[in-house]
PDB file of N, CA and C in Angstrom:
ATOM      1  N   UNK A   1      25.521  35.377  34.990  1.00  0.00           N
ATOM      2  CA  UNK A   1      24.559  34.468  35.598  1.00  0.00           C
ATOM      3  C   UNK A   1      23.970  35.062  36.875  1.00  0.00           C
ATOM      4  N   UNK A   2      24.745  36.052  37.378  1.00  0.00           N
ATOM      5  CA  UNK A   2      24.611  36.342  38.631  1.00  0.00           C
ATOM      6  C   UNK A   2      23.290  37.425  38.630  1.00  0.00           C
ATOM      7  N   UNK A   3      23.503  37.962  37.269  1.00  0.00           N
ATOM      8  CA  UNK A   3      22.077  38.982  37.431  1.00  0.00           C
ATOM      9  C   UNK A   3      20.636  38.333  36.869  1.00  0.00           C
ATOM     10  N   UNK A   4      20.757  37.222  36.158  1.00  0.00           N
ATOM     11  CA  UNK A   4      19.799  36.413  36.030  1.00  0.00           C
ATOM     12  C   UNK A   4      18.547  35.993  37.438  1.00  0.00           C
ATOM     13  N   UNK A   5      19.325  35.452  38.217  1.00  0.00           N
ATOM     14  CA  UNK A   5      19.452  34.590  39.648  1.00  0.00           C
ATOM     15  C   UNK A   5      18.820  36.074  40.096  1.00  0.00           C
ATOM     16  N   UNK A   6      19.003  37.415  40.436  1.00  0.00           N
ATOM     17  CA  UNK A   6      18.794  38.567  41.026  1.00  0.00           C
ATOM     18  C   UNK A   6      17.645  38.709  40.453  1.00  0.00           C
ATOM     19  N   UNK A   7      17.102  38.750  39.127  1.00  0.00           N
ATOM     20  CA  UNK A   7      15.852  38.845  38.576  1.00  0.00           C
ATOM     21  C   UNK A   7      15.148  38.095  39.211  1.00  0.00           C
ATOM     22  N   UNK A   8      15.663  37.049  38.979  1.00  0.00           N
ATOM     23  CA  UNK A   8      14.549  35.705  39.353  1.00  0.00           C
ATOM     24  C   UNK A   8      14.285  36.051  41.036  1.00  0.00           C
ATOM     25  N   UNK A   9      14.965  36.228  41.647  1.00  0.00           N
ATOM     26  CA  UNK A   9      15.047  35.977  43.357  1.00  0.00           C
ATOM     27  C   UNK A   9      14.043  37.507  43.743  1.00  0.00           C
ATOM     28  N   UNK A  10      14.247  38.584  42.790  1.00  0.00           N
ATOM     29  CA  UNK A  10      13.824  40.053  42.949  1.00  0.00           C
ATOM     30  C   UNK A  10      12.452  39.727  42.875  1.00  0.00           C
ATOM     31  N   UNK A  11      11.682  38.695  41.753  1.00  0.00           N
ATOM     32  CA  UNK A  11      10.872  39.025  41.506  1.00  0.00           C
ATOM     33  C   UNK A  11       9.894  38.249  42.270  1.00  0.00           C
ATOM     34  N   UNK A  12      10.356  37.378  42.582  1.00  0.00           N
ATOM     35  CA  UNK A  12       9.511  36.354  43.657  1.00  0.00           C
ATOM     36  C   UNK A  12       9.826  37.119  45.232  1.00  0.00           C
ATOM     37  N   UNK A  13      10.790  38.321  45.802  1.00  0.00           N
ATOM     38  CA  UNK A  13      11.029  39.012  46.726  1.00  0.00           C
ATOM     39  C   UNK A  13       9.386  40.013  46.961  1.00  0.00           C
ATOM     40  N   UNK A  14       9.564  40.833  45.413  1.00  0.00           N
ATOM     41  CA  UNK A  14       8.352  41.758  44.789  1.00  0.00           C
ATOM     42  C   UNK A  14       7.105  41.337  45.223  1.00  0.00           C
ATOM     43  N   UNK A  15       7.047  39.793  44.696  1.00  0.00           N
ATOM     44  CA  UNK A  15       5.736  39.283  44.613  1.00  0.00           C
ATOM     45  C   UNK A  15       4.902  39.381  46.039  1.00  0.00           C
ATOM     46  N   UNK A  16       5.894  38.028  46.644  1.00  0.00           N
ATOM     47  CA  UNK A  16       6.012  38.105  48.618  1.00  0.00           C
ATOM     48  C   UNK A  16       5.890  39.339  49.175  1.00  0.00           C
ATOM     49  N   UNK A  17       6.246  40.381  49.202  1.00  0.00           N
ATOM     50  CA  UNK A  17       6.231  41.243  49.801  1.00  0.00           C
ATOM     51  C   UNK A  17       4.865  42.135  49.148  1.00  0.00           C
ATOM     52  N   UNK A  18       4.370  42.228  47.733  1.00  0.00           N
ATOM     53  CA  UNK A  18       3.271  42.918  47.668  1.00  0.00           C
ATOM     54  C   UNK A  18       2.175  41.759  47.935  1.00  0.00           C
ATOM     55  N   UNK A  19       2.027  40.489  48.427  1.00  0.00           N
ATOM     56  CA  UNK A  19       1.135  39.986  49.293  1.00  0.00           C
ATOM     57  C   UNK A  19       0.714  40.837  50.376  1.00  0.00           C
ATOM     58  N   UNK A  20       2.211  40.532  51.038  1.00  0.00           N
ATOM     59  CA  UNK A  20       2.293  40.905  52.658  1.00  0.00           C
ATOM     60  C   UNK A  20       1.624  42.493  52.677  1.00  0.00           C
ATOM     61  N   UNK A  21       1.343  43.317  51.554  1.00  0.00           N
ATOM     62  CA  UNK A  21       1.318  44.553  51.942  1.00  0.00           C
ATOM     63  C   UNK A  21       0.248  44.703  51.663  1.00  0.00           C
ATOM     64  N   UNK A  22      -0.445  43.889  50.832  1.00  0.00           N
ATOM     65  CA  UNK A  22      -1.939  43.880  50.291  1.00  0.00           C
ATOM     66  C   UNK A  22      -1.904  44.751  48.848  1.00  0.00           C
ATOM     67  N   UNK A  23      -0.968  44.696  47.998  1.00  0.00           N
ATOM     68  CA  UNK A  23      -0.924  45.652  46.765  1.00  0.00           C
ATOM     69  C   UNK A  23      -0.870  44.564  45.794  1.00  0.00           C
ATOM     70  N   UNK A  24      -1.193  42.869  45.519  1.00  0.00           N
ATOM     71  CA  UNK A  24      -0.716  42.346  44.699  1.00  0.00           C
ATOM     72  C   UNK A  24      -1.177  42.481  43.416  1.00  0.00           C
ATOM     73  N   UNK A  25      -2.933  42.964  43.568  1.00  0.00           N
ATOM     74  CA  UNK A  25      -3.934  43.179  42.158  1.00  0.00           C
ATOM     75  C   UNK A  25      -3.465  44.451  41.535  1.00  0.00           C
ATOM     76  N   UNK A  26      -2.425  45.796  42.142  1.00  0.00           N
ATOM     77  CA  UNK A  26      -2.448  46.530  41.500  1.00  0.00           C
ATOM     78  C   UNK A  26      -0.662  46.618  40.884  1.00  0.00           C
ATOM     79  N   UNK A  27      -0.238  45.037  41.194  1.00  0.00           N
ATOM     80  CA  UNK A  27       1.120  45.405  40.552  1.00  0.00           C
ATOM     81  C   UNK A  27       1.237  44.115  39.372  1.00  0.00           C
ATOM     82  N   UNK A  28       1.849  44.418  38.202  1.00  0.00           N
ATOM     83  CA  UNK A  28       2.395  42.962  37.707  1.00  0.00           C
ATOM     84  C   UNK A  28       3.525  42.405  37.944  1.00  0.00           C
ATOM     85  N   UNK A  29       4.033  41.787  37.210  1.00  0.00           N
ATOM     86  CA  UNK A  29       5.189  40.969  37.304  1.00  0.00           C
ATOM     87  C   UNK A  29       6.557  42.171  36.893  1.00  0.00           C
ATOM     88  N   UNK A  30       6.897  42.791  36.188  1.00  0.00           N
ATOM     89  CA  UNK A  30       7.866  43.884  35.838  1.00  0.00           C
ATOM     90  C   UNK A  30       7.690  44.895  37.259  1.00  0.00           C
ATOM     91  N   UNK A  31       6.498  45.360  37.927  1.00  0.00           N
ATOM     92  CA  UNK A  31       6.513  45.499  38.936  1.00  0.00           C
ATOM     93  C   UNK A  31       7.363  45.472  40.113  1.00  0.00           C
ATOM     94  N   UNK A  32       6.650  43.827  40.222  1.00  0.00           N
ATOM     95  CA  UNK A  32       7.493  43.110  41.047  1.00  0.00           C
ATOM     96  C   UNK A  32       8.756  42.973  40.781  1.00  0.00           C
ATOM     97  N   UNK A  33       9.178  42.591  40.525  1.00  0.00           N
ATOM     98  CA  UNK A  33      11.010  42.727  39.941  1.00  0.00           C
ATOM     99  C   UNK A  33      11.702  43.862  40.159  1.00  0.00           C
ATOM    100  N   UNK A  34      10.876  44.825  39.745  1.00  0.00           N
ATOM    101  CA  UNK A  34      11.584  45.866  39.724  1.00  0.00           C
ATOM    102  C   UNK A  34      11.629  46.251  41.949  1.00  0.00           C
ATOM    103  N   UNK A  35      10.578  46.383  42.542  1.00  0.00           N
ATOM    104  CA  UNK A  35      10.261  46.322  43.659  1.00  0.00           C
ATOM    105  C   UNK A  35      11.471  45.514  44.708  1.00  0.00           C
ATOM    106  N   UNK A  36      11.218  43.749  43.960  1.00  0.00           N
ATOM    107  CA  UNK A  36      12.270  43.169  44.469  1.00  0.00           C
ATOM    108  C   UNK A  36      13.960  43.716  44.186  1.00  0.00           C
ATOM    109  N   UNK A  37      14.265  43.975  43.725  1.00  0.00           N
ATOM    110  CA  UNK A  37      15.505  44.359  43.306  1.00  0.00           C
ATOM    111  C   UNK A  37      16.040  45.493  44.169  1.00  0.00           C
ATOM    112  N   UNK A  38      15.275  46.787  43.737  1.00  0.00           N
ATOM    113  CA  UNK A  38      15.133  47.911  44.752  1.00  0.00           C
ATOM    114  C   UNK A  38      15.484  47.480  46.469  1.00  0.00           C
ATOM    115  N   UNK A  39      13.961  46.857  46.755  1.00  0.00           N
ATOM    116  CA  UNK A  39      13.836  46.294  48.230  1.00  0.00           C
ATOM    117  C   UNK A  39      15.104  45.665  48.437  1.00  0.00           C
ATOM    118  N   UNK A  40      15.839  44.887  47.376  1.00  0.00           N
ATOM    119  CA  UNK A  40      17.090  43.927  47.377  1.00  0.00           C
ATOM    120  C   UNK A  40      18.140  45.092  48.476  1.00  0.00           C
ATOM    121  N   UNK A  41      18.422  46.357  47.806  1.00  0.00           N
ATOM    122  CA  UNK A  41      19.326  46.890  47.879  1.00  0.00           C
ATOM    123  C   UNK A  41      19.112  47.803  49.381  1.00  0.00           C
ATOM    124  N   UNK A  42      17.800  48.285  49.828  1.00  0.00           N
ATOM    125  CA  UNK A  42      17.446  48.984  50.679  1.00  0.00           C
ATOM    126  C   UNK A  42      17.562  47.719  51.517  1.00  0.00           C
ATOM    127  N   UNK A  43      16.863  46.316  51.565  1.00  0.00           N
ATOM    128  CA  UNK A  43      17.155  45.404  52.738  1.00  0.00           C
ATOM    129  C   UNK A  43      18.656  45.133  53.296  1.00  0.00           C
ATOM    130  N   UNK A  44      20.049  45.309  52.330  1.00  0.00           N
ATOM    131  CA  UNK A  44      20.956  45.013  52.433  1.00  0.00           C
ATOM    132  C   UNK A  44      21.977  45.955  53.035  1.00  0.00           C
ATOM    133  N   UNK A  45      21.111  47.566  52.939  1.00  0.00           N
ATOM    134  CA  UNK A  45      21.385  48.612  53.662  1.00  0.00           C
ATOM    135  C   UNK A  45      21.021  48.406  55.074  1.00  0.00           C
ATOM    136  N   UNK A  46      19.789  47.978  55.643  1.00  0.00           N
ATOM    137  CA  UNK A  46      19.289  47.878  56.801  1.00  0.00           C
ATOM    138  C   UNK A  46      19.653  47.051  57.142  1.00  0.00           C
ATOM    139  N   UNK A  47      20.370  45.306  57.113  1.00  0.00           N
ATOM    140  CA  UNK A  47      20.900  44.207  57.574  1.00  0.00           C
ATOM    141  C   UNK A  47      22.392  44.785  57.435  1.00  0.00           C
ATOM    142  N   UNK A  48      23.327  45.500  57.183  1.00  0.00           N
ATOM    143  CA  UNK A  48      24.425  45.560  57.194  1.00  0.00           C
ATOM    144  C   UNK A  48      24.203  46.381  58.503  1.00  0.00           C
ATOM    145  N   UNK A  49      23.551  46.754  59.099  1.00  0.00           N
ATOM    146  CA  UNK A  49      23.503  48.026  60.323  1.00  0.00           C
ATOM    147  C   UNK A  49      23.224  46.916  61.370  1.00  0.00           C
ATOM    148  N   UNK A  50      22.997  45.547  61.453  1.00  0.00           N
ATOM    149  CA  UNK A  50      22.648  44.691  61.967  1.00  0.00           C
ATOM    150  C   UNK A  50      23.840  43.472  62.383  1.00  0.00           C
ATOM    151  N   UNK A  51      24.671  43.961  61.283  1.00  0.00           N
ATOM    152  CA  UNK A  51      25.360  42.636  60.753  1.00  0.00           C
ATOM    153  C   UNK A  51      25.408  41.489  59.972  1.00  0.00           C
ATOM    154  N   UNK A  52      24.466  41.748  59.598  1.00  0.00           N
ATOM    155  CA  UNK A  52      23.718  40.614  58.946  1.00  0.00           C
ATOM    156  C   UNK A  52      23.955  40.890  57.340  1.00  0.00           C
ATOM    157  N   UNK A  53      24.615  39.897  56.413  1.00  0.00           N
ATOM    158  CA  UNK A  53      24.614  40.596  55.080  1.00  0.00           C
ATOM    159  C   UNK A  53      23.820  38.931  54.221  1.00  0.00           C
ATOM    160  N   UNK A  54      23.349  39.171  52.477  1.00  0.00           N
ATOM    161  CA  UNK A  54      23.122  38.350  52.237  1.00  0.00           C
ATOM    162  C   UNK A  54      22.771  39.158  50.883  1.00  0.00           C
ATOM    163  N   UNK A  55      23.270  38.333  49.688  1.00  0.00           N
ATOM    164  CA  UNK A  55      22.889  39.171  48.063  1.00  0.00           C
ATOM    165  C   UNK A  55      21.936  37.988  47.502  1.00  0.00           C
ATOM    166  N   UNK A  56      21.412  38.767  46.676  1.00  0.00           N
ATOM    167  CA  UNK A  56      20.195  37.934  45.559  1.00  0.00           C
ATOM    168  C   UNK A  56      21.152  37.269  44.888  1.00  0.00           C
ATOM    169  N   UNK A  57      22.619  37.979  44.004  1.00  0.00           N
ATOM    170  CA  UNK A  57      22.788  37.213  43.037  1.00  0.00           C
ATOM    171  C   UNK A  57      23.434  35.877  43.289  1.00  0.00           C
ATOM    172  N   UNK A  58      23.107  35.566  44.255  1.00  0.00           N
ATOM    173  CA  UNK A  58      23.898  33.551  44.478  1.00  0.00           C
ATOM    174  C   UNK A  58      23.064  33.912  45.726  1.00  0.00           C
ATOM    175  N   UNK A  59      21.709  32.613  45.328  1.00  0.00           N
ATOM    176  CA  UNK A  59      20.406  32.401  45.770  1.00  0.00           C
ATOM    177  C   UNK A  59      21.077  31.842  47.481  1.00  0.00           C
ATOM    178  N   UNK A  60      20.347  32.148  48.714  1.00  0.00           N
ATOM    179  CA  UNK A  60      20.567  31.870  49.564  1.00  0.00           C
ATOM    180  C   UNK A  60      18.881  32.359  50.489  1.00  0.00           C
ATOM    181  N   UNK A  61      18.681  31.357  50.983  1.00  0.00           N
ATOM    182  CA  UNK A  61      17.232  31.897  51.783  1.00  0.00           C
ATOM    183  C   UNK A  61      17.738  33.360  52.652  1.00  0.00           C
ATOM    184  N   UNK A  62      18.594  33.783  53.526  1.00  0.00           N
ATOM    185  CA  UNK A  62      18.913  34.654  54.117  1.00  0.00           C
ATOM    186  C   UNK A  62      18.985  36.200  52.720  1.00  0.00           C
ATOM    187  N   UNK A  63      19.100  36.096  51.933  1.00  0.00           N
ATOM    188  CA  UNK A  63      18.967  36.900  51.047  1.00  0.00           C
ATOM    189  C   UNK A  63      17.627  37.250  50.429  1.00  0.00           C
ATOM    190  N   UNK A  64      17.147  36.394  50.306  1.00  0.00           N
ATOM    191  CA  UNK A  64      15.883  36.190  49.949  1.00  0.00           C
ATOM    192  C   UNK A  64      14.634  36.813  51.188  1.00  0.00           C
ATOM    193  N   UNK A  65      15.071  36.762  52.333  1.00  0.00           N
ATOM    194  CA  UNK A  65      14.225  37.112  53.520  1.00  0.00           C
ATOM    195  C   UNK A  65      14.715  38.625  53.475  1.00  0.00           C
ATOM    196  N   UNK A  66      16.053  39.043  53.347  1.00  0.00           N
ATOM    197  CA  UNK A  66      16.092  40.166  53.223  1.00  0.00           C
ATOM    198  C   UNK A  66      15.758  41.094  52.530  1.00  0.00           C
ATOM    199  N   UNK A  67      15.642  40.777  50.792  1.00  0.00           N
ATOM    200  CA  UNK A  67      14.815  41.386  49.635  1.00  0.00           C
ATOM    201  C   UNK A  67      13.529  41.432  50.158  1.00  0.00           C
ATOM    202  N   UNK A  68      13.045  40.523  50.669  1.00  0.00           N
ATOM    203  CA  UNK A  68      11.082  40.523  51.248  1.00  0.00           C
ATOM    204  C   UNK A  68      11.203  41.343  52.167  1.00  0.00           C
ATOM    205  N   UNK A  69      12.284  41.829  53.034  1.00  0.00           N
ATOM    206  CA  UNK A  69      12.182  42.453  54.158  1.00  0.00           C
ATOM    207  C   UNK A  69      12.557  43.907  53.464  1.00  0.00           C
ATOM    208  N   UNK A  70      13.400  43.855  52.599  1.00  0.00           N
ATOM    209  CA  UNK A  70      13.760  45.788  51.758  1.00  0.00           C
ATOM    210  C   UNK A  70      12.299  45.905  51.349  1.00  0.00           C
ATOM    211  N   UNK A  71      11.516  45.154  50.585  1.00  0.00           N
ATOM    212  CA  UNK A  71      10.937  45.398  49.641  1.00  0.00           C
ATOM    213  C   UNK A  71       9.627  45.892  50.246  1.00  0.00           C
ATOM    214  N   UNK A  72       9.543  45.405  51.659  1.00  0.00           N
ATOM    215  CA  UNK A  72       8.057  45.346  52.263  1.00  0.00           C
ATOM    216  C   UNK A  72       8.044  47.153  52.968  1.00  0.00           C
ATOM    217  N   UNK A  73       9.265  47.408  53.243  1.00  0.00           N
ATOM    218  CA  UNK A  73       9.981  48.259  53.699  1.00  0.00           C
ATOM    219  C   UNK A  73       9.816  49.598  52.395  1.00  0.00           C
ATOM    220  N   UNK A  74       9.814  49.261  51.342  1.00  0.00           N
ATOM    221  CA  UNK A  74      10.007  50.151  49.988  1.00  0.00           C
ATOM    222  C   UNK A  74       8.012  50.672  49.932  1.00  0.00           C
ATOM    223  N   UNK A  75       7.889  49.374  50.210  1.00  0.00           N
ATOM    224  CA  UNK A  75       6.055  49.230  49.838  1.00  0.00           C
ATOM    225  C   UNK A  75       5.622  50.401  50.724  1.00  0.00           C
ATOM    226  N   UNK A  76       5.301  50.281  51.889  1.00  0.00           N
ATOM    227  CA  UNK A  76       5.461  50.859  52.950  1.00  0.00           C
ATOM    228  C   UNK A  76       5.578  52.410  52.813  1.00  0.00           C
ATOM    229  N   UNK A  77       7.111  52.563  52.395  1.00  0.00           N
ATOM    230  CA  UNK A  77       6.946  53.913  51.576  1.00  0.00           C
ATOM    231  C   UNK A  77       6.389  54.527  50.753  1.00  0.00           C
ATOM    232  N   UNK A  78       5.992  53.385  49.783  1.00  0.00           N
ATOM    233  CA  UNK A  78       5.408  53.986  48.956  1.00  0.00           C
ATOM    234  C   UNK A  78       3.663  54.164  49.370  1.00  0.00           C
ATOM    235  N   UNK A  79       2.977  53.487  49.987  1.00  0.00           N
ATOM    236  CA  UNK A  79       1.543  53.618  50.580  1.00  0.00           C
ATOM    237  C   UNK A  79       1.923  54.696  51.248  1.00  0.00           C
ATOM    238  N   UNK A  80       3.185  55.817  52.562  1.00  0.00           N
ATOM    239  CA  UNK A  80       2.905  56.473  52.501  1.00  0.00           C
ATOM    240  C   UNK A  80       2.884  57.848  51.641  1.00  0.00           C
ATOM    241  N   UNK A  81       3.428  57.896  50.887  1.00  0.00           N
ATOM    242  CA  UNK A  81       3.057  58.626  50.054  1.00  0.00           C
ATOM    243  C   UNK A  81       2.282  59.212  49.124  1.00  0.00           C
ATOM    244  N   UNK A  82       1.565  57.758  48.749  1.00  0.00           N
ATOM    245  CA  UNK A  82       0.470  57.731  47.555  1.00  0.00           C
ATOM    246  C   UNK A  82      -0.919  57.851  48.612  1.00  0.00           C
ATOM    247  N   UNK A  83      -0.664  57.090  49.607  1.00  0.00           N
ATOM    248  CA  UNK A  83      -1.998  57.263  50.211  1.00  0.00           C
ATOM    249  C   UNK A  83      -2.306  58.068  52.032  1.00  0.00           C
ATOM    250  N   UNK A  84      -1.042  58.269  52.377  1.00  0.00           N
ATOM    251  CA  UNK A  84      -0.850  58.836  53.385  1.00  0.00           C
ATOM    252  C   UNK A  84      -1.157  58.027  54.934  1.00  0.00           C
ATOM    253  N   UNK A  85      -0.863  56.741  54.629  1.00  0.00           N
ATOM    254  CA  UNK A  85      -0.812  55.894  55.520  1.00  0.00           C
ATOM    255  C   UNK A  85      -0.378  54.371  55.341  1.00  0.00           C
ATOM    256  N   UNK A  86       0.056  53.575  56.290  1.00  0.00           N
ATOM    257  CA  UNK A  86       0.868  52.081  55.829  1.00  0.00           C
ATOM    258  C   UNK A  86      -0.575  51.190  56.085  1.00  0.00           C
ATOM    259  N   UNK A  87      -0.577  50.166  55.031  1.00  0.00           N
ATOM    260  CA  UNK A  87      -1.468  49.364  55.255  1.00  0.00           C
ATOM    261  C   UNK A  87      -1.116  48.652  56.808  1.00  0.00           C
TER     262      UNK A  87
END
């Protein structure tokens, strides 16, 4: 059940965060998920250096801010690379 809940939470993480970055027309939904999930794991790297911990798979808003916060963080990377600058 627990990786269900991680899909679901990843992909609405994905979504939120390719708003925030301005990439939403060039991603879909498998995208996103995949993005959120990723971002899941890189946000949970950067909040443990904080103290701060929180997982997708047993839904909690603090988890959820953190996937939007990996993921925006992943985006980021990836604009610089593809385009050589962060929106």
């Amino acid at each position: 059940m627990g990786w269900i809940i991680a899909i679901i939470v990843g992909g609405v993480a994905g979504w939120l965060a390719s708003l925030v970055m301005n990439r939403d027309a060039s991603m879909g939904i498998l995208w996103n998920v995949i993005v959120g999930v990723v971002g899941s794991v890189i946000g949970n790297v950067v909040a443990q250096q904080f103290g701060w911990a929180g997982s997708i798979q047993e839904f909690s808003v603090t988890g959820l801010v953190i996937a939007v916060v990996g993921a925006i963080i992943l985006l980021a990377i990836v604009n610089l690379v593809q385009r050589g600058r962060v929106r």
